[in-house]
N, C-alpha and C. Protein backbone atom coordinates (compact mmCIF):
# COMPACT_ATOMS: atom_id res chain seq x y z
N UNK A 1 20.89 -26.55 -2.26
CA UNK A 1 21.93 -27.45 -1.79
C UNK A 1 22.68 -27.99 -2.99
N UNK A 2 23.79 -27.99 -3.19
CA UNK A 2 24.52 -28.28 -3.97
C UNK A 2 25.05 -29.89 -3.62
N UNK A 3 25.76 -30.63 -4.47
CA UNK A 3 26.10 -31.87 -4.44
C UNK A 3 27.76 -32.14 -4.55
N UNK A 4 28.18 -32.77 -3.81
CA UNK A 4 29.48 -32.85 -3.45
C UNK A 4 30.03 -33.62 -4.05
N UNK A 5 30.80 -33.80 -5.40
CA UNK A 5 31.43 -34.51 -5.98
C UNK A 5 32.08 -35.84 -5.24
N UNK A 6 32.17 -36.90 -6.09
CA UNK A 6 32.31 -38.38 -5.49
C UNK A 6 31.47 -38.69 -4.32
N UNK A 7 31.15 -38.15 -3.49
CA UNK A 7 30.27 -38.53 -2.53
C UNK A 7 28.99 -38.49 -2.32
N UNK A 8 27.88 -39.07 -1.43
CA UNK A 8 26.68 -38.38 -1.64
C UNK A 8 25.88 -38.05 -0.40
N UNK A 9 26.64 -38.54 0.44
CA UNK A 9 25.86 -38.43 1.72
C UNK A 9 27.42 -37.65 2.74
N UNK A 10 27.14 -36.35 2.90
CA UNK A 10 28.41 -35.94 4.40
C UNK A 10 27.76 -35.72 5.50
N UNK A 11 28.27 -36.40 6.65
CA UNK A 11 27.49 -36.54 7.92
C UNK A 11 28.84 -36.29 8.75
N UNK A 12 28.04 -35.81 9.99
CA UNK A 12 28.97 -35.90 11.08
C UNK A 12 28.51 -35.88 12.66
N UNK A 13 29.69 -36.92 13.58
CA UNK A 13 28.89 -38.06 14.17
C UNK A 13 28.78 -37.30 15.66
N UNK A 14 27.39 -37.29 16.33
CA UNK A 14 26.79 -36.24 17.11
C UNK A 14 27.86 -36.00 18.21
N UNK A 15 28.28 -36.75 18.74
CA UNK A 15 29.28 -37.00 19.33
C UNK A 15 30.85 -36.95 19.72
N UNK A 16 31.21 -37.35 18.96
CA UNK A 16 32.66 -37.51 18.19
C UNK A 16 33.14 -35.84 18.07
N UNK A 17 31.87 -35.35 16.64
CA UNK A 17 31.90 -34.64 15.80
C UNK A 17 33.32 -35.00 14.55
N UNK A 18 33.62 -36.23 14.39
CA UNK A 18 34.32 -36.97 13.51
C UNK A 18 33.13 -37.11 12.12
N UNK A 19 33.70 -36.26 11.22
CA UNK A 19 33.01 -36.08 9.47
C UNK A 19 33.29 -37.68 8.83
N UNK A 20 32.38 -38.03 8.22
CA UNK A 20 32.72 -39.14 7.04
C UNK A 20 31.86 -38.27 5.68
N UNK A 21 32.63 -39.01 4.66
CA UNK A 21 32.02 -38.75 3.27
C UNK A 21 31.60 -40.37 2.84
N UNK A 22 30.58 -40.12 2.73
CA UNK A 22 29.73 -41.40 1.88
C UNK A 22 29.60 -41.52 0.95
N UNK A 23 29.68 -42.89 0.29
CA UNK A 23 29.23 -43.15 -1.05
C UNK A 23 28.28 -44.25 -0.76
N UNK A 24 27.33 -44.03 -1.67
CA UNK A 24 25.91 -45.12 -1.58
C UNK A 24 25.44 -45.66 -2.81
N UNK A 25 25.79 -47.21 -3.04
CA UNK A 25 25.50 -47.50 -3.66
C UNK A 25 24.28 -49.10 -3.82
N UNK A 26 23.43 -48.65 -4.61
CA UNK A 26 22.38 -49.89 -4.44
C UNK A 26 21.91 -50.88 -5.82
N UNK A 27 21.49 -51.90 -5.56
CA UNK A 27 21.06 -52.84 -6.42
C UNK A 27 19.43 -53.04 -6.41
N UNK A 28 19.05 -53.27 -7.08
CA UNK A 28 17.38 -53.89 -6.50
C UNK A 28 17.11 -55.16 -5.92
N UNK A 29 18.25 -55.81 -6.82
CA UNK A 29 18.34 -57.22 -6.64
C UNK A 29 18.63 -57.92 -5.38
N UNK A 30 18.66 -59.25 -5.64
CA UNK A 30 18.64 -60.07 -3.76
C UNK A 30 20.05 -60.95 -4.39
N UNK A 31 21.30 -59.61 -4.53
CA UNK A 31 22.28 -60.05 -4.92
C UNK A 31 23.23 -59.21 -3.44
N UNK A 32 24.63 -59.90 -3.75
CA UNK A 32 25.28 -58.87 -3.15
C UNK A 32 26.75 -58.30 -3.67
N UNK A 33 26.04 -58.10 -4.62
CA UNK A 33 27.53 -57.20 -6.04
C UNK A 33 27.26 -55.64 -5.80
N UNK A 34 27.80 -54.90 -6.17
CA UNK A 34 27.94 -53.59 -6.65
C UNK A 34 28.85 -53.30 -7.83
N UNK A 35 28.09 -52.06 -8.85
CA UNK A 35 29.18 -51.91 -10.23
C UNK A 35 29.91 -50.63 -9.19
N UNK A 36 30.91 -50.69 -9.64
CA UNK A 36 31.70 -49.45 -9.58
C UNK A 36 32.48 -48.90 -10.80
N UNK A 37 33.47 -47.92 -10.33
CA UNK A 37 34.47 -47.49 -11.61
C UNK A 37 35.59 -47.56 -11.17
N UNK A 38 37.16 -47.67 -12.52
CA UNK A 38 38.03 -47.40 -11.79
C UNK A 38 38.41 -46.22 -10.91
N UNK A 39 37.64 -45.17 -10.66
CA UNK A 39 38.15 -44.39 -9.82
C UNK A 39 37.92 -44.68 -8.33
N UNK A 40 37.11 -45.59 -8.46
CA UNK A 40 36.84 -45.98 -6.74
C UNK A 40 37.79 -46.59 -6.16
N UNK A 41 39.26 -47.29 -7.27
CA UNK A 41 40.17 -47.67 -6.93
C UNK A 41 40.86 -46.58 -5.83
N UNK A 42 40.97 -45.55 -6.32
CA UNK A 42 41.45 -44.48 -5.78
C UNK A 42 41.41 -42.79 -4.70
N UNK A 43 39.93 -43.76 -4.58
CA UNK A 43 38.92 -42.88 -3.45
C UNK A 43 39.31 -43.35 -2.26
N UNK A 44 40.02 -43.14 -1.51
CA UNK A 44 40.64 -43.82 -0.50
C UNK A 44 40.89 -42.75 0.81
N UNK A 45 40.30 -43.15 2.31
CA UNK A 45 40.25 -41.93 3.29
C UNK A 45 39.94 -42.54 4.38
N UNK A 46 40.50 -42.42 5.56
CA UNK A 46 40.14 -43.66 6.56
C UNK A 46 38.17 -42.30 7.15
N UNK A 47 38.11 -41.20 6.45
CA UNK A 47 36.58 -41.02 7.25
C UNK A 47 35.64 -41.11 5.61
N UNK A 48 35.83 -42.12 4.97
CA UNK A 48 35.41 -42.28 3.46
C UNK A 48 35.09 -43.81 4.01
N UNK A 49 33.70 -43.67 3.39
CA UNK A 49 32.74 -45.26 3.76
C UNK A 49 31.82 -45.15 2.63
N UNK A 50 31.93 -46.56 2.32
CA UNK A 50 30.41 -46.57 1.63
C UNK A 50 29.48 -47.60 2.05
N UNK A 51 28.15 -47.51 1.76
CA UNK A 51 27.19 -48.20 2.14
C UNK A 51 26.40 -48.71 0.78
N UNK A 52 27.00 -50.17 0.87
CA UNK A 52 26.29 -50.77 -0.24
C UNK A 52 25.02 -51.18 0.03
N UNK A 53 23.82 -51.27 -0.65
CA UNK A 53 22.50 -51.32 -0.33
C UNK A 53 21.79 -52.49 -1.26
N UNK A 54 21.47 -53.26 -0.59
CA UNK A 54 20.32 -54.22 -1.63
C UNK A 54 19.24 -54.16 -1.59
N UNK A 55 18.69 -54.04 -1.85
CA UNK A 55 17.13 -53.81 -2.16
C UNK A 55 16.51 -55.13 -1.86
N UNK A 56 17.00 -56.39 -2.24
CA UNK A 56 16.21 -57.49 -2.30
C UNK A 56 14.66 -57.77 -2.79
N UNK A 57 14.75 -57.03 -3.94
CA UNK A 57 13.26 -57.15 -4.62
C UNK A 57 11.95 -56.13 -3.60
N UNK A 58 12.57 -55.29 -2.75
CA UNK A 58 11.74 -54.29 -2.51
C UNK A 58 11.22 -55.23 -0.85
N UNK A 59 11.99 -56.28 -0.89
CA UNK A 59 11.39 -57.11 0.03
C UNK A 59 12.17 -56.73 2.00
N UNK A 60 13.06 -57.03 1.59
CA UNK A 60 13.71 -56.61 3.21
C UNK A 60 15.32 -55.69 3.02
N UNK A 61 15.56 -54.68 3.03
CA UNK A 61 16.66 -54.41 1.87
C UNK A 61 18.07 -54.17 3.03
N UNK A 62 18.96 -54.64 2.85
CA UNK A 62 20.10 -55.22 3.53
C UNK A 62 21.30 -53.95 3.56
N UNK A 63 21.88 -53.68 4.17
CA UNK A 63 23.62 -52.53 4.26
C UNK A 63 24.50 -53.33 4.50
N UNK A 64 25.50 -52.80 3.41
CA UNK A 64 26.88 -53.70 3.81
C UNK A 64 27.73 -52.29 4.10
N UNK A 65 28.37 -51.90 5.21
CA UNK A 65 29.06 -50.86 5.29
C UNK A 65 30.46 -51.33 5.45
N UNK A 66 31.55 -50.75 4.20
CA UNK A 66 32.66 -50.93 4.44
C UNK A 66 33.38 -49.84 4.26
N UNK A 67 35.02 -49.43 4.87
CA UNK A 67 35.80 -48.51 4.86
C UNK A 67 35.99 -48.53 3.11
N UNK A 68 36.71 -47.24 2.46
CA UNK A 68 36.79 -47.30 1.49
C UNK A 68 38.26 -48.02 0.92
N UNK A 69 39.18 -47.93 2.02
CA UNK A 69 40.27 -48.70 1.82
C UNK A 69 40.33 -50.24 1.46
N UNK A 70 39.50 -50.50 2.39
CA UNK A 70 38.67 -51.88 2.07
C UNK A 70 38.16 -51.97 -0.15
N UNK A 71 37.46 -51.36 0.13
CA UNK A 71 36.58 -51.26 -1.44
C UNK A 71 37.93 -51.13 -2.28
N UNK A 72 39.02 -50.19 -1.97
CA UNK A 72 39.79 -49.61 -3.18
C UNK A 72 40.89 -50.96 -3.56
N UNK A 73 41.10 -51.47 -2.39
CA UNK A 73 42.09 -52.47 -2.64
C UNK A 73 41.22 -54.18 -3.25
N UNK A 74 40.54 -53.93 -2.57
CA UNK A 74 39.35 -55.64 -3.52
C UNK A 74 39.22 -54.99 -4.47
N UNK A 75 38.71 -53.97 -5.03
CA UNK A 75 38.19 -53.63 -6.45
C UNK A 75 39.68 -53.73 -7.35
N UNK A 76 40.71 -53.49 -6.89
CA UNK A 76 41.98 -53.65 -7.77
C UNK A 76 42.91 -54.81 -7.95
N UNK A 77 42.50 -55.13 -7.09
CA UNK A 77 42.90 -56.81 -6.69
C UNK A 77 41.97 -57.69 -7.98
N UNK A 78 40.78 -57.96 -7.63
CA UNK A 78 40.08 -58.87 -8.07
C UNK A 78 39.74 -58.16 -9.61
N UNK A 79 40.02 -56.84 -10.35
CA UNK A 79 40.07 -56.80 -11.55
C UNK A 79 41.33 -57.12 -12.03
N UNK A 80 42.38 -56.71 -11.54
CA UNK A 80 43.75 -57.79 -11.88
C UNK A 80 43.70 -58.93 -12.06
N UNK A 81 42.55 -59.61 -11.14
CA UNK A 81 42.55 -61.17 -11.08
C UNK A 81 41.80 -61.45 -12.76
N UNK A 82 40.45 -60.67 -12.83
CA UNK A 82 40.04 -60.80 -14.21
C UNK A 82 40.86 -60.65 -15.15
N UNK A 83 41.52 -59.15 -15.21
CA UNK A 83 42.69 -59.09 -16.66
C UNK A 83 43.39 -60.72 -16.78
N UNK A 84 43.83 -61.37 -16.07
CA UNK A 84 44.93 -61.76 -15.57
C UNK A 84 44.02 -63.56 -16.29
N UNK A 85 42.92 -63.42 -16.15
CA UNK A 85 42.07 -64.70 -16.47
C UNK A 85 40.93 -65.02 -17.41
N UNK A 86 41.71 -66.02 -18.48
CA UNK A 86 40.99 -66.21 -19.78
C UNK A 86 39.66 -65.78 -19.81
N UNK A 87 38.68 -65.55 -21.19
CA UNK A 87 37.66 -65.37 -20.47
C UNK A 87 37.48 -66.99 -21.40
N UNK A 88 35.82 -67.50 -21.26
CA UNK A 88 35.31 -68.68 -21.66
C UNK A 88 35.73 -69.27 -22.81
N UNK A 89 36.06 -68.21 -23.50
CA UNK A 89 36.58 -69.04 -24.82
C UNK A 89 38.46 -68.75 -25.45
N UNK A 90 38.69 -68.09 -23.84
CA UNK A 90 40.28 -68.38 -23.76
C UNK A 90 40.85 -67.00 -24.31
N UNK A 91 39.78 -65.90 -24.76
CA UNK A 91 40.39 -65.04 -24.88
C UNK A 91 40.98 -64.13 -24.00
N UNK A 92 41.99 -63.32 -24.06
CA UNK A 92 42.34 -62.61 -22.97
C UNK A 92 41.56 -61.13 -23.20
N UNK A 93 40.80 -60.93 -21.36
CA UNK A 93 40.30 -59.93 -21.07
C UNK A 93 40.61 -58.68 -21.37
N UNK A 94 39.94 -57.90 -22.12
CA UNK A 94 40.56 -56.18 -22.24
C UNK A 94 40.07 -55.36 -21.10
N UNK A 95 40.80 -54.12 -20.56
CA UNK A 95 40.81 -53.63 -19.71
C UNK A 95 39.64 -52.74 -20.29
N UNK A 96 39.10 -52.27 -18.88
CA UNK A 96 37.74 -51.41 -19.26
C UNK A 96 37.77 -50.55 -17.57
N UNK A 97 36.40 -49.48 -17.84
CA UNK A 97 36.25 -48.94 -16.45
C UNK A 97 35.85 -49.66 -15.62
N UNK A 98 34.79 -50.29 -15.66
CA UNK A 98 34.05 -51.02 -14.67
C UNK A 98 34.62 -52.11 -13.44
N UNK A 99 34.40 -51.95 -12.26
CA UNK A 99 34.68 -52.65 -11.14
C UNK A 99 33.51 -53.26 -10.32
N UNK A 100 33.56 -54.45 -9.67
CA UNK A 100 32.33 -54.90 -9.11
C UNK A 100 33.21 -55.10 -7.61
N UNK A 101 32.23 -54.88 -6.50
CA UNK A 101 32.55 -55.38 -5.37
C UNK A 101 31.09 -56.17 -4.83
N UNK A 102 32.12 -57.14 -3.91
CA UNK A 102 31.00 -58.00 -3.74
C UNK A 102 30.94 -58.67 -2.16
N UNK A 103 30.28 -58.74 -1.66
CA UNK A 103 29.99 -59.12 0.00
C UNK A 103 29.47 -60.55 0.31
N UNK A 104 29.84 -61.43 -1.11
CA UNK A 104 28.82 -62.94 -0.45
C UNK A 104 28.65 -63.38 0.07
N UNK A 105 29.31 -63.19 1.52
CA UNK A 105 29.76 -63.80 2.95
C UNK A 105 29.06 -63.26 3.85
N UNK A 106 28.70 -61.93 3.43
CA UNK A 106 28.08 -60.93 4.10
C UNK A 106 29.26 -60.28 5.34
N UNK A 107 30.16 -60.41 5.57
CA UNK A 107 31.06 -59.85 6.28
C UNK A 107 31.03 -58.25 6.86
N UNK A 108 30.66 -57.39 5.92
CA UNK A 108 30.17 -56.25 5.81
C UNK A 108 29.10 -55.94 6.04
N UNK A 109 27.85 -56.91 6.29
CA UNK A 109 26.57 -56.80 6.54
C UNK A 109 26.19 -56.44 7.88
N UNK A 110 25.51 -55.05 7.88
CA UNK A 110 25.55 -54.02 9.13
C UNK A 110 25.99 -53.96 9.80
N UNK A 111 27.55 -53.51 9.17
CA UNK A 111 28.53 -53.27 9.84
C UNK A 111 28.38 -51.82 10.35
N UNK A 112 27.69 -51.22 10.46
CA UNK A 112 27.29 -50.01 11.06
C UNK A 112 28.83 -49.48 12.22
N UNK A 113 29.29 -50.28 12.97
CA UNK A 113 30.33 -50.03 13.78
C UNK A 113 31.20 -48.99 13.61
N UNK A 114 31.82 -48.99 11.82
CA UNK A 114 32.44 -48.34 11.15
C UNK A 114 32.27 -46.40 11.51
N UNK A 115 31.60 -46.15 12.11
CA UNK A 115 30.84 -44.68 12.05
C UNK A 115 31.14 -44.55 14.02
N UNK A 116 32.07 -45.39 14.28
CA UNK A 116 31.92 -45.00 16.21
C UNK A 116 33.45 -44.94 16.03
């Protein structure tokens, strides 16, 4: 079995027979961040989802499922917001790959729906 670039999980729904491409990404932590890259800015597909995963210390481990349109536009948004904001000692931020998305509200939390 070979592995499908950007994605890691392709399923398709018994029913429907409507394909999504997944991306899965997890933390261990009893946080609710994810790192990403800038290319996730640009991974964008209304049957493209990812499923962020927390682990919560191995203890009860949580899914936040969101569309990727969702992910591409917060992840570009809120690193603009960083460039855009001093860091602690007033210097201005340099641009880099890295993107974080984040669910603190839990809004996204088993949102499973996304897949009907």
């Amino acid at each position: 079995m070979s592995n499908v670039e950007n994605f890691d999980i392709l399923a398709i729904h018994r029913k429907t027979y409507c394909q999504y491409a997944i991306q899965v990404k997890a933390t261990c932590y009893k946080q609710r961040k994810w790192t990403l890259t800038a290319k996730n800015e640009t991974l964008v597909g209304d049957n493209i989802i990812y499923v962020f995963v927390s682990l919560n210390n191995l203890e009860n481990p949580s899914y936040h499922i969101v569309p990727s349109t969702i992910v591409a536009k917060t992840i570009k948004e809120n690193h603009q917001k960083w460039l855009n904001t001093p860091s602690k000692t007033g210097a201005k931020h340099h641009d880099n790959n890295l993107r974080n998305f984040k669910d603190k509200e839990g809004i996204y939390l088993n949102n499973w729906n996304v897949f009907s």
